[in-house]
Protein backbone atom coordinates (compact mmCIF):
# COMPACT_ATOMS: atom_id res chain seq x y z
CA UNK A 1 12.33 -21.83 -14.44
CA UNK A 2 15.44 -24.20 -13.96
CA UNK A 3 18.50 -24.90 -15.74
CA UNK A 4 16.40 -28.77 -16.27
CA UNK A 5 13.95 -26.48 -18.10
CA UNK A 6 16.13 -24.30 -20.30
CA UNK A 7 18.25 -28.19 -21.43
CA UNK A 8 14.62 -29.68 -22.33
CA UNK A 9 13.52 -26.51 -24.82
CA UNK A 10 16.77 -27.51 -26.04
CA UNK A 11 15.85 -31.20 -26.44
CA UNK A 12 12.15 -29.86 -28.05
CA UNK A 13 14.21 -27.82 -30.48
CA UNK A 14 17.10 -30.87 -31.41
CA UNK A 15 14.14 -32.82 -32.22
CA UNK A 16 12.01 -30.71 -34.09
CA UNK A 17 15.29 -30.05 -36.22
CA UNK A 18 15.39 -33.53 -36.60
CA UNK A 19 11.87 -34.02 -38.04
CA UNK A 20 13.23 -31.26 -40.54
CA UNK A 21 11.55 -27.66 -38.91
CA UNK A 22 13.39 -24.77 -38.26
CA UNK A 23 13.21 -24.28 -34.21
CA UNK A 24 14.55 -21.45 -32.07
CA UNK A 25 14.44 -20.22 -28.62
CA UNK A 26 12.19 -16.73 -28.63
CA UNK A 27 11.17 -13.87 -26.90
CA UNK A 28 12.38 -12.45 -23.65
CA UNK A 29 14.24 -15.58 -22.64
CA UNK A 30 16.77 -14.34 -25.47
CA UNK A 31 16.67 -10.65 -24.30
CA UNK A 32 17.55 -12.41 -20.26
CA UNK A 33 20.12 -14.23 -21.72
CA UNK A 34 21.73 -11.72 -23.43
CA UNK A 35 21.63 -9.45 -20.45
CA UNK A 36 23.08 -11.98 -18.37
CA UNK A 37 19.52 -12.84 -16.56
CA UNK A 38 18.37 -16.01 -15.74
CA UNK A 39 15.16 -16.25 -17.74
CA UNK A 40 11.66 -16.59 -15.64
CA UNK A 41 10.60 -19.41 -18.63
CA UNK A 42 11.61 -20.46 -22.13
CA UNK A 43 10.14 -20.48 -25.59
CA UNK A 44 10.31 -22.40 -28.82
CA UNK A 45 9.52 -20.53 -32.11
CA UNK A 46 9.14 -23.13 -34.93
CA UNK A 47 8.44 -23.54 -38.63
CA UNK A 48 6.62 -26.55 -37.74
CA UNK A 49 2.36 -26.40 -37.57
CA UNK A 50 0.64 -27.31 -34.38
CA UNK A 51 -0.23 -30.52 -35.20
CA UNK A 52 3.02 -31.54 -36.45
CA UNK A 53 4.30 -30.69 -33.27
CA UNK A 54 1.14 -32.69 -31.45
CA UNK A 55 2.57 -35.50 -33.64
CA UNK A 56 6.14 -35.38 -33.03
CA UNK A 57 5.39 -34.82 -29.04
CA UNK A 58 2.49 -37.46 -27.90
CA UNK A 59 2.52 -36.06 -24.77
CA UNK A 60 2.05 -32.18 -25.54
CA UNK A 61 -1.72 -30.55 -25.92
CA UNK A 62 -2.95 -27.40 -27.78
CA UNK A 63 -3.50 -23.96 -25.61
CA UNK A 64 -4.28 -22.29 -28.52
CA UNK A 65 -3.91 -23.84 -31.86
CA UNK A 66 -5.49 -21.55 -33.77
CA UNK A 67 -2.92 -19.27 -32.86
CA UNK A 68 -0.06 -21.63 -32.85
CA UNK A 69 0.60 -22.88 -29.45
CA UNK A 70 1.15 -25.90 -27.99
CA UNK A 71 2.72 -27.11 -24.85
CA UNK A 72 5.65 -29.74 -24.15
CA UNK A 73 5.48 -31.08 -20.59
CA UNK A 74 8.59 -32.01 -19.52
CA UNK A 75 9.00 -35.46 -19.17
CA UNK A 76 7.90 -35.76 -14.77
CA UNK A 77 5.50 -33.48 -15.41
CA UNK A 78 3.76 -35.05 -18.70
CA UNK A 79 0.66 -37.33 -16.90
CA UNK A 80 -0.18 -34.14 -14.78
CA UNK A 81 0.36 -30.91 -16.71
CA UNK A 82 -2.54 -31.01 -18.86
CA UNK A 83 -5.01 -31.29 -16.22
CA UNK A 84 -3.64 -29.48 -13.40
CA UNK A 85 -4.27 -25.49 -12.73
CA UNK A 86 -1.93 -23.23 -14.01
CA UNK A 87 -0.19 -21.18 -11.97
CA UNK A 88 -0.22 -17.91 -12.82
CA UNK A 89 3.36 -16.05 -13.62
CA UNK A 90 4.56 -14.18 -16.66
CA UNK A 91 5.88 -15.76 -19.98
CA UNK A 92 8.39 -12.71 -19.98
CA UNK A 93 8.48 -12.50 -24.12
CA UNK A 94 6.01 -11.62 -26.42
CA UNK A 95 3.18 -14.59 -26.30
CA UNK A 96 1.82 -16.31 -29.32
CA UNK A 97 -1.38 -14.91 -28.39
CA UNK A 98 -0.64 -11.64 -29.42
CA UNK A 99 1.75 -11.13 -26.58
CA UNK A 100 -1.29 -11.32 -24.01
CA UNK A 101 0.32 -12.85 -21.18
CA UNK A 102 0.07 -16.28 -20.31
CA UNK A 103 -0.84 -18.36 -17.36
CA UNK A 104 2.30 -19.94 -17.17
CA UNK A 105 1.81 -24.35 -17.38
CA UNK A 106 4.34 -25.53 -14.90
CA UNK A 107 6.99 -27.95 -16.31
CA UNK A 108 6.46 -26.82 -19.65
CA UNK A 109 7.48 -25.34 -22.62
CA UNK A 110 5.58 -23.03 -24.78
CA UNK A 111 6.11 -24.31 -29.01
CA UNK A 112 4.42 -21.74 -31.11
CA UNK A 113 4.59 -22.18 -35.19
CA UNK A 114 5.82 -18.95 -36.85
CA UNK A 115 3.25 -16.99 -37.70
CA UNK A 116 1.87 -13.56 -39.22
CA UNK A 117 -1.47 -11.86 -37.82
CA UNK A 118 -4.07 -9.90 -40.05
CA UNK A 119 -6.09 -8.10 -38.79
CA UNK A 120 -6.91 -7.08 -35.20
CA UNK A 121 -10.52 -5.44 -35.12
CA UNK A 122 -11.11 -5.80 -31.16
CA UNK A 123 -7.49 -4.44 -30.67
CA UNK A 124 -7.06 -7.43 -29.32
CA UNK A 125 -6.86 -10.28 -31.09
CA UNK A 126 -5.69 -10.96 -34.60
CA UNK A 127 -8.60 -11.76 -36.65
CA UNK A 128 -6.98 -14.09 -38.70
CA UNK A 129 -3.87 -15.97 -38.28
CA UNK A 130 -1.63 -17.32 -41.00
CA UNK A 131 1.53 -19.88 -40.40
CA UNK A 132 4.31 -19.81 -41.86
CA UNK A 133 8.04 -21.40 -42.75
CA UNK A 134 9.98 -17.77 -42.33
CA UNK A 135 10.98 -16.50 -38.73
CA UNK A 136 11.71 -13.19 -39.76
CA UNK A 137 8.01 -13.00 -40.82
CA UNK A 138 7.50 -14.29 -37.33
CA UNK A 139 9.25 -11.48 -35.26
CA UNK A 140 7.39 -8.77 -37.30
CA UNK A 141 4.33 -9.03 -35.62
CA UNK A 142 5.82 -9.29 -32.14
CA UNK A 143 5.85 -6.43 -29.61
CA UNK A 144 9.27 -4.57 -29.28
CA UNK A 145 12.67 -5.23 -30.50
CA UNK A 146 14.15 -6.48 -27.19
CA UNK A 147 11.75 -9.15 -27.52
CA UNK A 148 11.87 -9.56 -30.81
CA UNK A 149 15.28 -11.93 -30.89
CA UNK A 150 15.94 -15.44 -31.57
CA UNK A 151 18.04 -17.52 -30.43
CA UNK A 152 20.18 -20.69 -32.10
CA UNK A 153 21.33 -22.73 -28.64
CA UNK A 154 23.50 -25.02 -30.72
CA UNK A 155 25.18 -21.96 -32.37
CA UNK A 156 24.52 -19.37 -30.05
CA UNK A 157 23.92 -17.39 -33.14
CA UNK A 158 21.24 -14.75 -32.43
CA UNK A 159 18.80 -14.14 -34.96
CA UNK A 160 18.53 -10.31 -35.19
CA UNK A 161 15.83 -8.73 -37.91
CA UNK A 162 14.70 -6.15 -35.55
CA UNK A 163 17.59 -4.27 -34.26
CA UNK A 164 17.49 -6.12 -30.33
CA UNK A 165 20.49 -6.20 -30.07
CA UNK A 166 21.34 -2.40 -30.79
CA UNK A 167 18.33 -1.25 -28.62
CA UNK A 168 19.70 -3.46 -25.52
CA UNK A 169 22.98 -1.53 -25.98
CA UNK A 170 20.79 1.44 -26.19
CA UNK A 171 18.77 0.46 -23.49
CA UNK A 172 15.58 1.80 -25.48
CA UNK A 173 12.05 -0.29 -25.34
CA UNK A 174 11.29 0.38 -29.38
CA UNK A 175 8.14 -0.95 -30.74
CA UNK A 176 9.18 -3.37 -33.74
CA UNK A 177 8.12 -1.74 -36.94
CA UNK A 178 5.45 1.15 -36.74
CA UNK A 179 4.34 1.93 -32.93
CA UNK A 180 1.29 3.03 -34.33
CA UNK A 181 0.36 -0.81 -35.61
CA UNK A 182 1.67 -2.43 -32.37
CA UNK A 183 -0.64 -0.38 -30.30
CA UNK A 184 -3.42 -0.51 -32.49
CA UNK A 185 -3.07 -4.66 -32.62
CA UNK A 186 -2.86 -4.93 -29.06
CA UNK A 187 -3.20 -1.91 -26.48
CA UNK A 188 -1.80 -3.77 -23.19
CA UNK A 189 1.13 -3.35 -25.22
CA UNK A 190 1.09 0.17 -23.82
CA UNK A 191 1.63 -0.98 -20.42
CA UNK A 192 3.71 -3.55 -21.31
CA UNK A 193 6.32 -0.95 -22.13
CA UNK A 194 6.31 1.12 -18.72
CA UNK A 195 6.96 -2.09 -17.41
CA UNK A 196 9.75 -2.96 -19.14
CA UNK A 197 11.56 0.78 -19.52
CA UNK A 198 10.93 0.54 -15.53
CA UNK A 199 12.19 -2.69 -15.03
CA UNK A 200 15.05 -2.40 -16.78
CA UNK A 201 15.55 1.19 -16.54
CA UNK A 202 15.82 1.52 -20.37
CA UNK A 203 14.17 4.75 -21.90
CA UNK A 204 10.90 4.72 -24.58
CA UNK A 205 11.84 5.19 -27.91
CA UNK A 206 10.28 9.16 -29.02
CA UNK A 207 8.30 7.75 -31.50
CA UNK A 208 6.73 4.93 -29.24
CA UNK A 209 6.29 6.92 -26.29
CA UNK A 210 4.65 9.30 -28.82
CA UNK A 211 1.61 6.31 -30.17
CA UNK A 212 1.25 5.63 -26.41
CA UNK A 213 0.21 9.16 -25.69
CA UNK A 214 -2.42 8.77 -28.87
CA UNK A 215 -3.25 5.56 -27.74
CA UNK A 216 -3.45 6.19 -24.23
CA UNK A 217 -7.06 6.53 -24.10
CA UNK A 218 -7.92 3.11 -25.73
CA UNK A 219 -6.13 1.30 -23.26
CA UNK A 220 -10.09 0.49 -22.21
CA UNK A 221 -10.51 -1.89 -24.61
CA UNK A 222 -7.64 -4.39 -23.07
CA UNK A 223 -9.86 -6.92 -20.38
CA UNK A 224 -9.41 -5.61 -16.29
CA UNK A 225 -7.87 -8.70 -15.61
CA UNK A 226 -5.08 -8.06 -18.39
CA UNK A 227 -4.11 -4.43 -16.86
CA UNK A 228 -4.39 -5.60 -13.75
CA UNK A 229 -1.91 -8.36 -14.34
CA UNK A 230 0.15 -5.93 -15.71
CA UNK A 231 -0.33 -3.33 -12.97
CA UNK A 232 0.40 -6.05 -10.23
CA UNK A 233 3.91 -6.17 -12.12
CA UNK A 234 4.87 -3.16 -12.12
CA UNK A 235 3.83 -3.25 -8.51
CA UNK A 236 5.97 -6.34 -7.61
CA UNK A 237 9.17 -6.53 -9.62
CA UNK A 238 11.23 -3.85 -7.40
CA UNK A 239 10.51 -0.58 -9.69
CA UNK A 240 7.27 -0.15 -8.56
CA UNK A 241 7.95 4.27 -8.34
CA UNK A 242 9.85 3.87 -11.75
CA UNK A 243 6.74 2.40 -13.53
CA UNK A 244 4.04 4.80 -11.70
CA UNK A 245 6.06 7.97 -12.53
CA UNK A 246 6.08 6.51 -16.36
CA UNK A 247 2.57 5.53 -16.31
CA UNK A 248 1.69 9.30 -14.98
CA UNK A 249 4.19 10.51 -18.31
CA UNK A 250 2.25 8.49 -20.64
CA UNK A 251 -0.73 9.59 -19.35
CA UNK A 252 -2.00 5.89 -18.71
CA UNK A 253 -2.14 6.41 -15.01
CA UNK A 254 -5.21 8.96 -15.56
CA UNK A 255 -7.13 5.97 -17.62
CA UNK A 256 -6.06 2.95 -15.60
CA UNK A 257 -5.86 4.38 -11.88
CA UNK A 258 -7.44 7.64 -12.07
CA UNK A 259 -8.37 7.97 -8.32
CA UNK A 260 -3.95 7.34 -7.42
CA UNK A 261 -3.48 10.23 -10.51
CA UNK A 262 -5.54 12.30 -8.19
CA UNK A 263 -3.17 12.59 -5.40
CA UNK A 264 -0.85 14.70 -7.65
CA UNK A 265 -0.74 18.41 -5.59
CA UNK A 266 -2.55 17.02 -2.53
CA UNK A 267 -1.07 18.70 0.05
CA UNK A 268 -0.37 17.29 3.31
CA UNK A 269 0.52 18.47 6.68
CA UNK A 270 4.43 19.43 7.06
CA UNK A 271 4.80 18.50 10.65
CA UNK A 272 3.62 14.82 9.72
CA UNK A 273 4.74 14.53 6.17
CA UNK A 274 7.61 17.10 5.01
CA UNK A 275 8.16 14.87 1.90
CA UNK A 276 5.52 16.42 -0.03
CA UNK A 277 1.79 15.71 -1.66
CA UNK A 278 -0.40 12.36 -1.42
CA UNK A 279 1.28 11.32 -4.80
CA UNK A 280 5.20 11.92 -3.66
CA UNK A 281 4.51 9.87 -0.25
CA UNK A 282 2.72 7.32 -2.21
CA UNK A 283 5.60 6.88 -4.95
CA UNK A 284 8.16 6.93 -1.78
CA UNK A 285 6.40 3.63 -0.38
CA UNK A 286 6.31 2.41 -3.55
CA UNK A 287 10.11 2.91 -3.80
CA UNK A 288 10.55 1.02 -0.44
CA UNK A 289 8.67 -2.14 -1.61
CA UNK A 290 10.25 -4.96 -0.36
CA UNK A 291 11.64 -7.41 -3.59
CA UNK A 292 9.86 -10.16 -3.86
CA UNK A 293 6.88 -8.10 -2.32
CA UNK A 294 3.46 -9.77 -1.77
CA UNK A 295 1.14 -8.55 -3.98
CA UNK A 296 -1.53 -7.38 -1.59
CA UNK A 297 1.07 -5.08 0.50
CA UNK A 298 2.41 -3.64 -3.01
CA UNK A 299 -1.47 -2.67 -3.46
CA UNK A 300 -2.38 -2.13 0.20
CA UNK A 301 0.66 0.39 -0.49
CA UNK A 302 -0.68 2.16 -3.25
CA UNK A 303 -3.91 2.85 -2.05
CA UNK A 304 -3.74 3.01 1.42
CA UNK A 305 -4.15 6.87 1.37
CA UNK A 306 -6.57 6.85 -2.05
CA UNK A 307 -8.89 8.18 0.22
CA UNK A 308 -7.36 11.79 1.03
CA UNK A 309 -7.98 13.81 -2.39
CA UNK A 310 -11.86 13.81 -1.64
CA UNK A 311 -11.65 14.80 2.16
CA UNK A 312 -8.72 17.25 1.91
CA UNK A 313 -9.83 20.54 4.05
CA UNK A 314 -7.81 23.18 5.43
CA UNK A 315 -9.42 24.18 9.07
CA UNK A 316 -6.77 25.25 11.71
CA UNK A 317 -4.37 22.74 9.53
CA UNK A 318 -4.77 20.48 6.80
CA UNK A 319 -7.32 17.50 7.42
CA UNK A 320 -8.39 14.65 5.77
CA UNK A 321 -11.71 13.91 8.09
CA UNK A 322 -12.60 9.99 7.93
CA UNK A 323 -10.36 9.64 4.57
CA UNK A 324 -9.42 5.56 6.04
CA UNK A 325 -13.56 4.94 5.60
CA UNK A 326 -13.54 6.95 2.30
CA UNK A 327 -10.23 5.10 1.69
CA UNK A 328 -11.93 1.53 1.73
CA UNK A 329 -14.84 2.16 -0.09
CA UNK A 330 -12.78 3.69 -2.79
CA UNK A 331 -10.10 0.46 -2.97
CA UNK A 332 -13.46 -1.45 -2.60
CA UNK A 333 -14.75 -0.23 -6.16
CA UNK A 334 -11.05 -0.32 -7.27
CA UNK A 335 -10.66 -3.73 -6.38
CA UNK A 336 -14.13 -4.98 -7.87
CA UNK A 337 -13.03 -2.66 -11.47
CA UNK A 338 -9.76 -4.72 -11.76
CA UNK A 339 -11.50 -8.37 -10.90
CA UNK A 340 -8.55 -9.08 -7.93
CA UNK A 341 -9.97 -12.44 -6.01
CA UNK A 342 -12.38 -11.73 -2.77
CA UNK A 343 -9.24 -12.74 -0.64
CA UNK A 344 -6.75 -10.74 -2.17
CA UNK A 345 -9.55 -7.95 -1.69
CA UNK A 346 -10.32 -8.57 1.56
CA UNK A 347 -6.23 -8.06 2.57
CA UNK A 348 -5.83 -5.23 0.79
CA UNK A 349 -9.18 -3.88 2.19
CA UNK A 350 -7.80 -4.70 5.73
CA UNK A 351 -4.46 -2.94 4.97
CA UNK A 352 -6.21 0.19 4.00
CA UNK A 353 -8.39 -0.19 6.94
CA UNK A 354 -6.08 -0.63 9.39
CA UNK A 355 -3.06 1.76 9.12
CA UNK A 356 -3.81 4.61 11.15
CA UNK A 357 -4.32 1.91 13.95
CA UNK A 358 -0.77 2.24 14.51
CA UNK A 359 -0.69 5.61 16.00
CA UNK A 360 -2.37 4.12 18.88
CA UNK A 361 -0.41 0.80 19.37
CA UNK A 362 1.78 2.10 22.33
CA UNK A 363 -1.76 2.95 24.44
CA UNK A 364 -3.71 0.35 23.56
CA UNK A 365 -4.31 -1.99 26.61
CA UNK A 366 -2.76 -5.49 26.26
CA UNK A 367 -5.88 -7.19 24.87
CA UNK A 368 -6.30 -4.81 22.10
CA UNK A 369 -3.25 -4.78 21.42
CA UNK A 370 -2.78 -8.71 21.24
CA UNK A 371 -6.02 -8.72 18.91
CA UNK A 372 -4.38 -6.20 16.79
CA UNK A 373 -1.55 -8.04 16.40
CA UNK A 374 -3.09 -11.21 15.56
CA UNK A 375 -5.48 -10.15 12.59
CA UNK A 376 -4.44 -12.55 9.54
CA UNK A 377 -1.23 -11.59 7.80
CA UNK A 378 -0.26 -9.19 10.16
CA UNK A 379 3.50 -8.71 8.70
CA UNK A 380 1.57 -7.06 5.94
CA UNK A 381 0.24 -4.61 8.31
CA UNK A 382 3.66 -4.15 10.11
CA UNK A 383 5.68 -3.64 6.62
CA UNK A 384 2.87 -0.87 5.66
CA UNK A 385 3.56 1.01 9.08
CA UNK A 386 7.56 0.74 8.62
CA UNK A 387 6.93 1.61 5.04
CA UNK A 388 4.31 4.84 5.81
CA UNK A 389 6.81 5.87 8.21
CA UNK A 390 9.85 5.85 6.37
CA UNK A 391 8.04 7.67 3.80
CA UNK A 392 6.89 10.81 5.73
CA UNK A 393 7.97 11.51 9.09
CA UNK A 394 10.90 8.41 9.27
CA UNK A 395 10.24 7.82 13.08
CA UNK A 396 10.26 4.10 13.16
CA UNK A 397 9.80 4.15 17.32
CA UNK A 398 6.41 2.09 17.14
CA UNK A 399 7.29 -0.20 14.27
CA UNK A 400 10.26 -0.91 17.16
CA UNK A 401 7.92 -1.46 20.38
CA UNK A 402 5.56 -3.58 17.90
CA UNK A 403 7.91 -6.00 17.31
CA UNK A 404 10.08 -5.87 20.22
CA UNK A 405 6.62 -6.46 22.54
CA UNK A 406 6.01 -9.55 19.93
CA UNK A 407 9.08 -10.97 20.58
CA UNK A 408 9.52 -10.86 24.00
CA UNK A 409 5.44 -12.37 24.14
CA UNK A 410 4.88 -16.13 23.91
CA UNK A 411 2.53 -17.47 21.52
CA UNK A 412 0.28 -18.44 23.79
CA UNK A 413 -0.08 -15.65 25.71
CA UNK A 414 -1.40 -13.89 21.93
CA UNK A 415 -3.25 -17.07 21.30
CA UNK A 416 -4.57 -18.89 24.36
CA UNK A 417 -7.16 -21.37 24.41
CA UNK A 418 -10.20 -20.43 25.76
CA UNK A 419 -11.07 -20.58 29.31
CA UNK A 420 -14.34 -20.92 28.86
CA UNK A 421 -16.48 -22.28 26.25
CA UNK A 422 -20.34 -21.29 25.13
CA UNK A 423 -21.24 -25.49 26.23
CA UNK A 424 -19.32 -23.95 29.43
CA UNK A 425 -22.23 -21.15 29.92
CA UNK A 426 -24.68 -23.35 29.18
CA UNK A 427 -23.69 -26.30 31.69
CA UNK A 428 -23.51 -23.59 34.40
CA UNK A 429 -27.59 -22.24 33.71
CA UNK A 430 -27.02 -19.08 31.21
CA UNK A 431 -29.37 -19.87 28.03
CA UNK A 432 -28.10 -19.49 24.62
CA UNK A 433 -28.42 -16.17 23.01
CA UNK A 434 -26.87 -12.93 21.59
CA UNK A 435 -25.51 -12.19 25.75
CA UNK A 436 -23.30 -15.26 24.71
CA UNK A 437 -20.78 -13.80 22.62
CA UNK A 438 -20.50 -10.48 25.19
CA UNK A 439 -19.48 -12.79 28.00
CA UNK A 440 -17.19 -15.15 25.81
CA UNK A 441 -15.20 -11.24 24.55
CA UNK A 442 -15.33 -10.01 27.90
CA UNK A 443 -13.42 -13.46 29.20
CA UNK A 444 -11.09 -13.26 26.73
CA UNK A 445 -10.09 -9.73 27.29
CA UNK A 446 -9.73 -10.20 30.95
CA UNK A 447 -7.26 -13.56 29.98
CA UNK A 448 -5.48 -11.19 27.57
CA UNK A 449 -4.89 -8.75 30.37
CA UNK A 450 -3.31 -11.40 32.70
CA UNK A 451 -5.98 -11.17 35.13
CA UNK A 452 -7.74 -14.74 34.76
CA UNK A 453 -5.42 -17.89 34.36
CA UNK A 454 -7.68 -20.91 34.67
CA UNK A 455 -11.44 -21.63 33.73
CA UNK A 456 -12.46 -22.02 37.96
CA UNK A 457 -11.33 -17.94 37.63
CA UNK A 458 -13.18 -17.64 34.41
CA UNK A 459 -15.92 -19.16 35.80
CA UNK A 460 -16.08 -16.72 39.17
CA UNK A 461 -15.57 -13.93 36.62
CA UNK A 462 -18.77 -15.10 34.54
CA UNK A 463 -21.00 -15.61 37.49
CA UNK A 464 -20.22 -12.29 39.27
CA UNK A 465 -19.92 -9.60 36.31
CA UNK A 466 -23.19 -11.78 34.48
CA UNK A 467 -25.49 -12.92 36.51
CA UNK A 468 -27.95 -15.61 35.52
CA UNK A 469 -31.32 -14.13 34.88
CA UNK A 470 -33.68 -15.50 37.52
């Protein structure tokens, strides 16, 4: 968020200290600001209840009151904020829903009352929430120390009852208080700390990495759309190998992504890959990732060779017979487990489907190779081939004719309109049927290939190579 939005949680907190309620700024917009970061949002701890603060801000609206939180618009965003979508992004701090994280309300800030939680029975949610006037009661029940801190903006004093501060130094991701209680209150909490020992390249506390390892195996009970968030992350913040090699340690990649822990000891052919196993090559494109990287390529990435541990032979060489089919049906089910939306699936499907395609490029004839290089979001497709390359064998020369060849070809020769039309076909005699869409292809191709220019041509090319049925 902006500067604007960091000087009106500011404003929220002046004027809930002028109604008389202890305010701070919380969470991991404290730990960015203390690291130097620009923070990704902002949030307001208070001793004030939610519907004080509904009172003292009109405009805000409960997201969850019965844990807490309410939401400030700021001011151009206050007739449209409460009914618009939320985008989703990360509130980067623990959340006031137990840290779950939040679809993130653009324009506003996040007020949640201090609070202790008893109880969590689901390992999930607390089962009963209890305000209260004390902020170090607050930052008990919060996730690690690092996010743990609160923040005076007036003073820049730095509320510290966790031992933040010392663990930033440290660069350790600690679990406030007993590990064992965090993870058994909340067990995304496990995979909130890969991601933040990877993103920051901090280590795990002994005793926290420890719990995860007992924990490891709940990690079910968090909602597929929660670890996938979380996995999409890791995926998409630029430590993408960091987080993968710590969710393998922790032994959360076995739970989570069992069929990408499989690749470990894979072997693959030497000639084509000398860097090593499926799970090396695959942790090499993750380290390649561009930064900001769309989230279907970081996925498309990941499990665009899921497919080789079940077709691994050895004949005359190592083979992996048909592993791109296997390959799609397995990020098929993959995709379906985690709940990612049909489109997102269908790109990432298309990645994995697609990416041996490229071995071919430099024979294909030029209308194949125009149609492959105008299937929807083909830079996706083009990063994965620079990426696979750079990750095995490093010869980049297709990637280089690819988009050389696209450069030096106008749009419209990759895109033309149509020469001829099915209301063509039928004004010349041909009757409407299945035959249609073989001549329309065939037209096309030949207008790909240079060798019709105008629809009298395409015409003459219909009537000769498809005669009209007498």
């Amino acid at each position: 968020m902006s500067g604007t939005s960091k000087d009106f949680a500011i404003s929220i907190i002046r004027t809930l200290r002028e109604e008389g309620h202890d305010a701070y700024l919380v969470g991991g917009c404290v730990r960015d600001l203390l690291l130097g970061r620009a923070p990704a949002d902002y949030d307001v701890a208070t001793a004030a209840t939610p519907q004080q603060v509904l009172t003292i801000f009109p405009e805000a609206y409960g997201v969850g009151t019965q844990f807490g939180v309410v939401l400030v618009p700021e001011p151009e965003h206050a007739s449209t904020t409460a009914a618009s979508s939320p985008c989703h992004s990360e509130r980067s701090g623990e959340s006031a829903f137990g840290d779950q994280p939040q679809s993130h309300h653009h324009g506003s800030i996040e007020v949640a009352t201090f609070r202790s939680d008893l109880g969590y029975s689901d390992g999930r949610h607390p089962d009963e929430v209890r305000f209260t006037r004390d902020s170090r009661q607050d930052v008990q029940r919060r996730d690690f120390t690092i996010n743990g801190m609160m923040l005076d903006p007036e003073t820049d004093e730095v509320l510290d009852f966790v031992g933040g501060r010392d663990d930033l130094k440290a660069e350790i991701i600690r679990a406030i208080g007993s590990p064992e209680i965090r993870f058994a209150e909340d067990k995304l909490r496990m995979l909130r700390a890969v991601r933040f020992a990877s993103r920051f390249g901090y280590a795990i506390d002994p005793a926290t990495l420890a719990a995860i390892h007992r924990f490891a195996p709940q990690i079910h009970q968090v909602s597929r759309e929660r670890v996938r968030d979380e996995l999409t992350r890791m995926l998409t913040e630029g430590h993408a190998r960091e987080a993968f090699l710590l969710l393998d340690e922790t032994r959360l990649l076995h739970e989570v992504l069992p069929e990408i822990a499989k690749m470990k000891g894979v072997k693959q052919p030497p000639e084509f890959h000398p860097e090593g196993d499926v799970f090396v090559h695959t942790l090499l494109l993750l380290q390649r990732l561009p930064h900001p990287c769309p989230p279907t390529l970081a996925w498309g990435a990941l499990l665009h060779d899921v497919g080789k541990p079940p077709t691994f032979r050895v004949a005359e060489r190592i083979r992996f017979d048909n592993h791109v089919d296997v390959g799609v049906a397995m990020a098929r089910e993959i995709c379906k487990r985690l709940r990612l939306a049909n489109s997102e699936t269908e790109q990432i499907l298309a990645l994995v489907d697609n990416h041996m395609r490229f071995a071919h490029a430099m024979q294909m004839n030029k209308s194949t190779f125009k149609k492959f290089v105008r299937m929807p979001h083909f830079d996706q497709h083009l990063d994965l081939h620079r990426l696979d390359c750079a990750a095995s064998h490093g010869d980049l020369t297709t990637y280089n004719f690819i988009r050389e060849t696209i450069a030096s070809t106008p749009p419209e020769e990759v895109r033309p309109e149509p020469l001829v039309t099915g209301d063509d076909l039928i004004a010349a005699g041909y009757n409407p049927g299945p035959e249609f869409k073989k001549i329309l292809g065939a037209v096309e191709d030949a207008q790909l290939e240079g060798r019709l220019h105008n629809p009298e041509q395409a015409m003459e090319f219909v009537t000769r190579e498809f005669p009209r049925s007498t």
